[in-house]
PDB file of N, CA and C in Angstrom:
ATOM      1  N   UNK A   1     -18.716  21.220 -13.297  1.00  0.00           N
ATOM      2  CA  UNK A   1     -17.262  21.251 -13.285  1.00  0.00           C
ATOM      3  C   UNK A   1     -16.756  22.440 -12.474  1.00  0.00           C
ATOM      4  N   UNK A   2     -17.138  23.253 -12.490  1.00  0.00           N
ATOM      5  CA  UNK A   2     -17.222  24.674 -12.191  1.00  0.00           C
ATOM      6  C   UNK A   2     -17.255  24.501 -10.481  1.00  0.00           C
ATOM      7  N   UNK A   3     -18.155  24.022 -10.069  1.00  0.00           N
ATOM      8  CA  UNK A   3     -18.386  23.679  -8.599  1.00  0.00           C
ATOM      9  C   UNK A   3     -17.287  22.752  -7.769  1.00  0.00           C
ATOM     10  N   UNK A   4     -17.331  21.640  -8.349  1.00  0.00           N
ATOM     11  CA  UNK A   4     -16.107  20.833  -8.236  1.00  0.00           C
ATOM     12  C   UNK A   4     -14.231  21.956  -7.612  1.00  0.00           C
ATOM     13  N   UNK A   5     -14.328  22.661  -8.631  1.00  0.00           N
ATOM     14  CA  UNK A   5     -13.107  23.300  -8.964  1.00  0.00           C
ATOM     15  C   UNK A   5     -13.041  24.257  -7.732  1.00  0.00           C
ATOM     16  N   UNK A   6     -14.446  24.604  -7.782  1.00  0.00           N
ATOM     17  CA  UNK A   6     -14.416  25.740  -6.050  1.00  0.00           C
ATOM     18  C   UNK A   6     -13.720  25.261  -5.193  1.00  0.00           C
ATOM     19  N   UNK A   7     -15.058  23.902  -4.729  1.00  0.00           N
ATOM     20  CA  UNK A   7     -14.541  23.144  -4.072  1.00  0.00           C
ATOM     21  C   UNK A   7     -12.835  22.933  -3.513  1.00  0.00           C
ATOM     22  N   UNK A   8     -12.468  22.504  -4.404  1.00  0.00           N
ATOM     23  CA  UNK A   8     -11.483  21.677  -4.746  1.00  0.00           C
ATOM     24  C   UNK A   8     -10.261  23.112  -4.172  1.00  0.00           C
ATOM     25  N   UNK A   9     -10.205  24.099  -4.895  1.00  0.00           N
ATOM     26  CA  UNK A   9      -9.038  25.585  -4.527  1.00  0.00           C
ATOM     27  C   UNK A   9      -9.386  25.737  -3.301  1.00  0.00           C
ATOM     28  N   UNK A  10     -10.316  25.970  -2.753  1.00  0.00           N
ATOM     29  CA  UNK A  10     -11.329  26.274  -1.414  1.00  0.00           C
ATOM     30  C   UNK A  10     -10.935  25.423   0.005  1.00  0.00           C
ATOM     31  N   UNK A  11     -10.050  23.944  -0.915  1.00  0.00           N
ATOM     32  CA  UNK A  11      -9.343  22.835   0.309  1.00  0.00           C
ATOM     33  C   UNK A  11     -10.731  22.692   1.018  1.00  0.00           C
ATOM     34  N   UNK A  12     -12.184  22.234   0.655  1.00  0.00           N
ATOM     35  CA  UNK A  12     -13.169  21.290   1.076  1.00  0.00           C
ATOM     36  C   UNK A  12     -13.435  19.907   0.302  1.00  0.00           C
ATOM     37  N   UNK A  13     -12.958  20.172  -0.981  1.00  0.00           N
ATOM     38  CA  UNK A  13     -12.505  18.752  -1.409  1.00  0.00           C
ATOM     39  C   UNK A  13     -10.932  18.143  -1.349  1.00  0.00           C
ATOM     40  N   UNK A  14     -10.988  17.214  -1.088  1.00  0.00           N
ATOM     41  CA  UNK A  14      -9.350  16.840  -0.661  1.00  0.00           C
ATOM     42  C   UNK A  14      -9.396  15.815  -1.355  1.00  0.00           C
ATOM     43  N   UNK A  15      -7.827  15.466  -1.738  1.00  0.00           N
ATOM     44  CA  UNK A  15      -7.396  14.273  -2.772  1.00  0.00           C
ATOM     45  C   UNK A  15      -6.831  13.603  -2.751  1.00  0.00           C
ATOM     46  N   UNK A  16      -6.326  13.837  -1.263  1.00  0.00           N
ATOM     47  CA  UNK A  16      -5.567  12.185  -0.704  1.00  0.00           C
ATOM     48  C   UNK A  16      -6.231  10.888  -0.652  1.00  0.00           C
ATOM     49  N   UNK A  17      -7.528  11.138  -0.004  1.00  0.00           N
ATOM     50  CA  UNK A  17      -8.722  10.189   0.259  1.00  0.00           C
ATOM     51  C   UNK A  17      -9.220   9.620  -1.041  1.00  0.00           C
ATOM     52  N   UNK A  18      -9.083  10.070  -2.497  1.00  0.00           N
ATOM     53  CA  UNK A  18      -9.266   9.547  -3.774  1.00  0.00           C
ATOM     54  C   UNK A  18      -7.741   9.198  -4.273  1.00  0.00           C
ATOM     55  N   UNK A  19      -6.746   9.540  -3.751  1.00  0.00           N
ATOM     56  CA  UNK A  19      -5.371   8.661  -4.228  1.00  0.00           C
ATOM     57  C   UNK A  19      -5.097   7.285  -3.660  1.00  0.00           C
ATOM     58  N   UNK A  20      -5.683   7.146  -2.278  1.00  0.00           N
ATOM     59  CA  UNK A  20      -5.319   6.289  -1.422  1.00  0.00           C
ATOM     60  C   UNK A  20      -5.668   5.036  -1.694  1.00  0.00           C
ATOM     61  N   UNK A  21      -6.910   4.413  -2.517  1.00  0.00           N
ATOM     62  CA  UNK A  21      -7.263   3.307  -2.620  1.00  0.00           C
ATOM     63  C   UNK A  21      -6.050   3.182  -3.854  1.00  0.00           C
ATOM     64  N   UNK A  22      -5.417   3.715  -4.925  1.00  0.00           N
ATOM     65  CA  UNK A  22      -4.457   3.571  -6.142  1.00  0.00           C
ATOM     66  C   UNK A  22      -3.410   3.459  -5.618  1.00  0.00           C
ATOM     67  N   UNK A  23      -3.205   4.001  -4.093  1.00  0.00           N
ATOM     68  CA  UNK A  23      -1.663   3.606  -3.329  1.00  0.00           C
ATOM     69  C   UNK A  23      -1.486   2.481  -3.080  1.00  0.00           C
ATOM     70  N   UNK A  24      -2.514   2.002  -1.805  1.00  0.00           N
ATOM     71  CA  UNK A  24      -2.834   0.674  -1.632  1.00  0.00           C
ATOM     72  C   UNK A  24      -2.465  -0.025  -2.350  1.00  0.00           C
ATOM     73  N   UNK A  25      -3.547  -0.327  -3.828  1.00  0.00           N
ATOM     74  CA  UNK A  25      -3.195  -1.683  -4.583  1.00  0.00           C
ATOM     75  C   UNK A  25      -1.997  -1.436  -5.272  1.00  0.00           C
ATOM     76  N   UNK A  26      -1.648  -0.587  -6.063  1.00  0.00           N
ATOM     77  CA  UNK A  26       0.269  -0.481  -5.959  1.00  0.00           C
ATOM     78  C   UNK A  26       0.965  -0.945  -4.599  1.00  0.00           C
ATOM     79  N   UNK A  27       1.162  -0.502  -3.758  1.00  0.00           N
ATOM     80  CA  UNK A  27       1.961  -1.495  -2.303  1.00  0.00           C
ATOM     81  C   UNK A  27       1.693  -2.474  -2.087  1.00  0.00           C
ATOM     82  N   UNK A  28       0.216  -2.732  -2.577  1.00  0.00           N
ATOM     83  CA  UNK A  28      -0.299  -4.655  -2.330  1.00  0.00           C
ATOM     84  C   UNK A  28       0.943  -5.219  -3.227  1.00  0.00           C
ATOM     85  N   UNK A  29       0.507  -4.668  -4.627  1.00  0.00           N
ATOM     86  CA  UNK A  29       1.329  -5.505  -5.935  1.00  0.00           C
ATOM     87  C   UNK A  29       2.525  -5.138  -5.479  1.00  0.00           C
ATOM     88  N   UNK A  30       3.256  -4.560  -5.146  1.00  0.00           N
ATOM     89  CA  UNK A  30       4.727  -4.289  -4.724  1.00  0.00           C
ATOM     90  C   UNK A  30       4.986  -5.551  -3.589  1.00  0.00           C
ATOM     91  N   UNK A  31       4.547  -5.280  -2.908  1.00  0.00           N
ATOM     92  CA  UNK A  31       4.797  -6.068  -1.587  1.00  0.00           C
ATOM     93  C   UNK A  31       4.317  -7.841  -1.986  1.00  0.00           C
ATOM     94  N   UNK A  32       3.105  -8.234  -2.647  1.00  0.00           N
ATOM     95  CA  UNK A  32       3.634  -9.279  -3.195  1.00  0.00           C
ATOM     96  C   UNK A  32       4.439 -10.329  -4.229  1.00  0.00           C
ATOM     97  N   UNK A  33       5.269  -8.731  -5.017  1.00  0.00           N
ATOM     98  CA  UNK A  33       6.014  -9.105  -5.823  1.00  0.00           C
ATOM     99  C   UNK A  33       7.331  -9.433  -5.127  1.00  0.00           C
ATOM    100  N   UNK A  34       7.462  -8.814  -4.328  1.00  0.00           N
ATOM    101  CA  UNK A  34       8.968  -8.930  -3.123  1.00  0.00           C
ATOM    102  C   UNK A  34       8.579  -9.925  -2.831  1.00  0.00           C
ATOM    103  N   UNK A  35       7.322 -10.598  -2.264  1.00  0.00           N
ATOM    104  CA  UNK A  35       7.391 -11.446  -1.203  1.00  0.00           C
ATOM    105  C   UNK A  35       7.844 -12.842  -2.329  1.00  0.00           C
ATOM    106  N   UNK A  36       7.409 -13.170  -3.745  1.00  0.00           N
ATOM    107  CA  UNK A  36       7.356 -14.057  -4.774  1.00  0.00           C
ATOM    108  C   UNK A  36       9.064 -14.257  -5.098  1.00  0.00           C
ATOM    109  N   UNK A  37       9.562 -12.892  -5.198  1.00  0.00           N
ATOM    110  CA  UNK A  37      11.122 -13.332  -5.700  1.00  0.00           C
ATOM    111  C   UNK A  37      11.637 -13.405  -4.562  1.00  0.00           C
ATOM    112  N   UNK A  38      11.562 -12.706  -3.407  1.00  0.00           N
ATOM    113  CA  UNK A  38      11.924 -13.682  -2.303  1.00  0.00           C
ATOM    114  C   UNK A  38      12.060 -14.842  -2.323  1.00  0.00           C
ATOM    115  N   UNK A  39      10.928 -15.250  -2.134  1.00  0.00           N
ATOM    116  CA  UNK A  39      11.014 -17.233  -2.042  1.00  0.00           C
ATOM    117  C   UNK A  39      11.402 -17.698  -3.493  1.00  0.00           C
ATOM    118  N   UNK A  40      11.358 -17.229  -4.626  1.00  0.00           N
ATOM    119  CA  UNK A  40      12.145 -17.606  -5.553  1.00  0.00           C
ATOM    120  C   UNK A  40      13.611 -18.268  -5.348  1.00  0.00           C
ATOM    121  N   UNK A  41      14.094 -16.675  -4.484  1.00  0.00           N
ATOM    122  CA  UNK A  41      15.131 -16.588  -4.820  1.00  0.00           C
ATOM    123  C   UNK A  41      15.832 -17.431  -3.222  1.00  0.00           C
ATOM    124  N   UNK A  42      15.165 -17.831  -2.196  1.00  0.00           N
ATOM    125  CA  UNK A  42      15.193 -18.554  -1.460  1.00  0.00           C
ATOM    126  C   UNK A  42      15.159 -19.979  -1.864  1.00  0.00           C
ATOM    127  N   UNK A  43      14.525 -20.336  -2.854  1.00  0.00           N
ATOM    128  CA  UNK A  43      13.733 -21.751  -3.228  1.00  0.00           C
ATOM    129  C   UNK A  43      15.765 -21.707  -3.816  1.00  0.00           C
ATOM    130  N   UNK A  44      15.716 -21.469  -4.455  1.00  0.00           N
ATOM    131  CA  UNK A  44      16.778 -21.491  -5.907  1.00  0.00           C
ATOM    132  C   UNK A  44      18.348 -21.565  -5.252  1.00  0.00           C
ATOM    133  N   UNK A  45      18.718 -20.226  -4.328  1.00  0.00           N
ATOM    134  CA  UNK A  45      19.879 -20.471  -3.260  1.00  0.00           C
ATOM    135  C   UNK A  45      19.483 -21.359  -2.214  1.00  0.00           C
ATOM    136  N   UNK A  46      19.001 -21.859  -1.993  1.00  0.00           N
ATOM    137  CA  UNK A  46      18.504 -23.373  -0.695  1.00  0.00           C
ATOM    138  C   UNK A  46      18.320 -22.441   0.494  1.00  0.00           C
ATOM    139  N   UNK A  47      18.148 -21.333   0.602  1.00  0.00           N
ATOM    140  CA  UNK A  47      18.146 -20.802   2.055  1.00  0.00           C
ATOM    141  C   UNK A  47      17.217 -20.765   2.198  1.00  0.00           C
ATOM    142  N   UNK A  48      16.437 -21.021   3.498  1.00  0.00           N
ATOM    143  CA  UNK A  48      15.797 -21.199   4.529  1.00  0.00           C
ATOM    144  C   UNK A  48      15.231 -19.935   5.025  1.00  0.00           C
ATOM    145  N   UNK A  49      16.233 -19.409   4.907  1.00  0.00           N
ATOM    146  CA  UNK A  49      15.875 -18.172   5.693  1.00  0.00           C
ATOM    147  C   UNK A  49      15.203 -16.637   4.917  1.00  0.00           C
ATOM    148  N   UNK A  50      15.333 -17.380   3.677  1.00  0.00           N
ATOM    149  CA  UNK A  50      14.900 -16.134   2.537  1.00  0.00           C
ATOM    150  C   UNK A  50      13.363 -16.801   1.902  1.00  0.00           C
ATOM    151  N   UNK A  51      13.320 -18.352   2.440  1.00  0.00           N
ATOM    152  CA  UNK A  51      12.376 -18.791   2.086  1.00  0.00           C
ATOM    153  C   UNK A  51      11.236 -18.256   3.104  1.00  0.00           C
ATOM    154  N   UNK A  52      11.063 -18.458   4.222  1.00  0.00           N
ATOM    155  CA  UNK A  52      10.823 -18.037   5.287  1.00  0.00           C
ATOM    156  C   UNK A  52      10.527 -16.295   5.081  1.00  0.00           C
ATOM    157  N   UNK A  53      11.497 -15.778   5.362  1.00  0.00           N
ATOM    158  CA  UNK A  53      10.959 -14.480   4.792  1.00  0.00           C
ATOM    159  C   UNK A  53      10.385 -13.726   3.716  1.00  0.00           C
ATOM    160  N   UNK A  54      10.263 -14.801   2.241  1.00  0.00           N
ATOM    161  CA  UNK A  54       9.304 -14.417   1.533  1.00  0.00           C
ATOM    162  C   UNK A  54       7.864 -14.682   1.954  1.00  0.00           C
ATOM    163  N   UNK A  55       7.649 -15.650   2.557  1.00  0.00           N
ATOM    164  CA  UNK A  55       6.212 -16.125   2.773  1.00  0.00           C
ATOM    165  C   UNK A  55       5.926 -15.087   4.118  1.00  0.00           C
ATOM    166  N   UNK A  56       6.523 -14.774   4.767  1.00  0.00           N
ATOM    167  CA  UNK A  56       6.431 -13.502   5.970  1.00  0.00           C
ATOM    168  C   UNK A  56       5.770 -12.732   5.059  1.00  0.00           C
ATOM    169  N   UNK A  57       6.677 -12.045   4.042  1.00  0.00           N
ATOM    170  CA  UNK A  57       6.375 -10.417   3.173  1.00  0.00           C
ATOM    171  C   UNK A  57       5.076 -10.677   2.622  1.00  0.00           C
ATOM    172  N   UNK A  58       4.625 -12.272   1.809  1.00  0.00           N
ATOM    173  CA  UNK A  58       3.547 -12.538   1.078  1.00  0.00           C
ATOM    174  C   UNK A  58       2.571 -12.154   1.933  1.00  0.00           C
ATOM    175  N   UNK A  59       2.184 -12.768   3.317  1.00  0.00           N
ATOM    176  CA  UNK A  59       1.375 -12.498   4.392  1.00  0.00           C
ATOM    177  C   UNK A  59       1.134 -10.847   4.919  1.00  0.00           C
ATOM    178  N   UNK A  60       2.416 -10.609   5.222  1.00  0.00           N
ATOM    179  CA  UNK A  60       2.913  -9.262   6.110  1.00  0.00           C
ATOM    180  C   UNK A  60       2.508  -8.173   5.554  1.00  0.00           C
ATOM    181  N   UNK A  61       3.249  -7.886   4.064  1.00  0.00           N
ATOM    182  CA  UNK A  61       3.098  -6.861   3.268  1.00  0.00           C
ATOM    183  C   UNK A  61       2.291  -5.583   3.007  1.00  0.00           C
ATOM    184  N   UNK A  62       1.039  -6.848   2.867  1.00  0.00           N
ATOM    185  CA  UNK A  62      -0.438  -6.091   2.304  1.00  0.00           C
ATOM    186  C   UNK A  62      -0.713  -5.542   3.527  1.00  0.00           C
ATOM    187  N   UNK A  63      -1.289  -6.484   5.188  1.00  0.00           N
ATOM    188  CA  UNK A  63      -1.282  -5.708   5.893  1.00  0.00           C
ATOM    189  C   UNK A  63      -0.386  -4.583   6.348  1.00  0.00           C
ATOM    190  N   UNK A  64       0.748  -4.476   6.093  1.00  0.00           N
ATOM    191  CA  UNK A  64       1.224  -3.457   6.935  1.00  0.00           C
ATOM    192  C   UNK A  64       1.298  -1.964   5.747  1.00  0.00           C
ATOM    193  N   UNK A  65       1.091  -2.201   4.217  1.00  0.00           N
ATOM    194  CA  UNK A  65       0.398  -1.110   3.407  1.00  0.00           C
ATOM    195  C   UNK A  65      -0.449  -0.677   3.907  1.00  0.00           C
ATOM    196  N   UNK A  66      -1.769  -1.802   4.450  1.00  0.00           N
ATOM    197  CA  UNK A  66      -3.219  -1.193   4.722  1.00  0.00           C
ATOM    198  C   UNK A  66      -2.968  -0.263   5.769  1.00  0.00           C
ATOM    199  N   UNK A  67      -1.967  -1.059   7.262  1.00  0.00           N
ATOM    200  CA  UNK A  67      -1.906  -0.067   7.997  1.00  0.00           C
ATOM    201  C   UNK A  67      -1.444   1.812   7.895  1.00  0.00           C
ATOM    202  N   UNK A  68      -0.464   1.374   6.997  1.00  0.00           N
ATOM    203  CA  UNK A  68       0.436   2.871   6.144  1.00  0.00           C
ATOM    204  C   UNK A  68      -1.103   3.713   5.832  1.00  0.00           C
ATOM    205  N   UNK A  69      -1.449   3.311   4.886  1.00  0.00           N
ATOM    206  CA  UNK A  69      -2.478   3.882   3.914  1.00  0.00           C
ATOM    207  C   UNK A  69      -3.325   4.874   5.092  1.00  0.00           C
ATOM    208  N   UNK A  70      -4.103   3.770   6.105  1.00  0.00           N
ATOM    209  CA  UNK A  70      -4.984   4.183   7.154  1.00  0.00           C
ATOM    210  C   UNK A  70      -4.288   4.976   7.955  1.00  0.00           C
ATOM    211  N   UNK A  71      -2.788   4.865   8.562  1.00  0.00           N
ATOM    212  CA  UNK A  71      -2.350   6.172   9.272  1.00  0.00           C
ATOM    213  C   UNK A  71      -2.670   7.593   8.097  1.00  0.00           C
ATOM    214  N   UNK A  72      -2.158   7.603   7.185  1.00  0.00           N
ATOM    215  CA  UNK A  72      -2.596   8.777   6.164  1.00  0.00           C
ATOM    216  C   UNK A  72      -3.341   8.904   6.246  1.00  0.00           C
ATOM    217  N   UNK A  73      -4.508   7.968   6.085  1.00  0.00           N
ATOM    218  CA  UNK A  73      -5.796   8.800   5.840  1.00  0.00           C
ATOM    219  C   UNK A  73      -6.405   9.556   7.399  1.00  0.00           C
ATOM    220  N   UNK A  74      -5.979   9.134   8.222  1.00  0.00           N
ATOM    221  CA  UNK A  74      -6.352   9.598   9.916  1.00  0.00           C
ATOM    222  C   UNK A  74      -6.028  11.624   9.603  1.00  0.00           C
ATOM    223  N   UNK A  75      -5.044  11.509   8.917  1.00  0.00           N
ATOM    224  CA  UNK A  75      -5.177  12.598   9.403  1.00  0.00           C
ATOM    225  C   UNK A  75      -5.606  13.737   8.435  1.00  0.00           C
ATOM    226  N   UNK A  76      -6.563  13.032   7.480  1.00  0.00           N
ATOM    227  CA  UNK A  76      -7.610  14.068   6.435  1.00  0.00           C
ATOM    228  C   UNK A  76      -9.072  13.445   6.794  1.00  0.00           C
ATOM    229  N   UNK A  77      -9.185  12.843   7.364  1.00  0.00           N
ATOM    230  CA  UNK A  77     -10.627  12.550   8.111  1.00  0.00           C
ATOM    231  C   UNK A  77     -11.251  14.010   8.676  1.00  0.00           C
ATOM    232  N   UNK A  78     -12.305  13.715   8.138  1.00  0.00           N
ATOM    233  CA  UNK A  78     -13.564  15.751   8.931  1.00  0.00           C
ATOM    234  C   UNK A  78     -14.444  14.685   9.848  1.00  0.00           C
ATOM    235  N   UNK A  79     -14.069  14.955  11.057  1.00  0.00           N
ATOM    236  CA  UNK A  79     -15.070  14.509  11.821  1.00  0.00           C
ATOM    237  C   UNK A  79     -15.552  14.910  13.370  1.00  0.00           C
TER     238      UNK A  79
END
């Protein structure tokens, strides 16, 4: 524990890179909860156009979290 903790004050262990996979699947589940009442709420007002853009967000979402996530992590990468 003791070592860890060096580590860790010392800024050679970093904790973005262990938050980031818990960000991710939070923005997944976010982003396909938007994308669901979207088209809900598209299906329900007859629009077309909200229907359409829920199934975009369902698709879109996750990738463009993953992309988010991976710009962050670029710039705590040791390499």
């Amino acid at each position: 524990m003791g070592n860890w903790w060096k580590e860790f004050i010392a800024f050679r262990k970093l904790v973005t890179p262990m938050i980031m996979p818990v960000v991710f699947w939070v923005g997944v589940a976010i982003a396909v909860i938007m994308g669901i009442v979207t088209l809900v709420d598209g299906a329900r007002f007859g629009s077309a156009r909200l229907i359409v853009l829920g199934i975009i967000t369902l698709f879109f979402g996750p990738v463009f979290v993953r992309v988010l996530c991976e710009l962050v992590l670029t710039f705590f990468r040791r390499e």
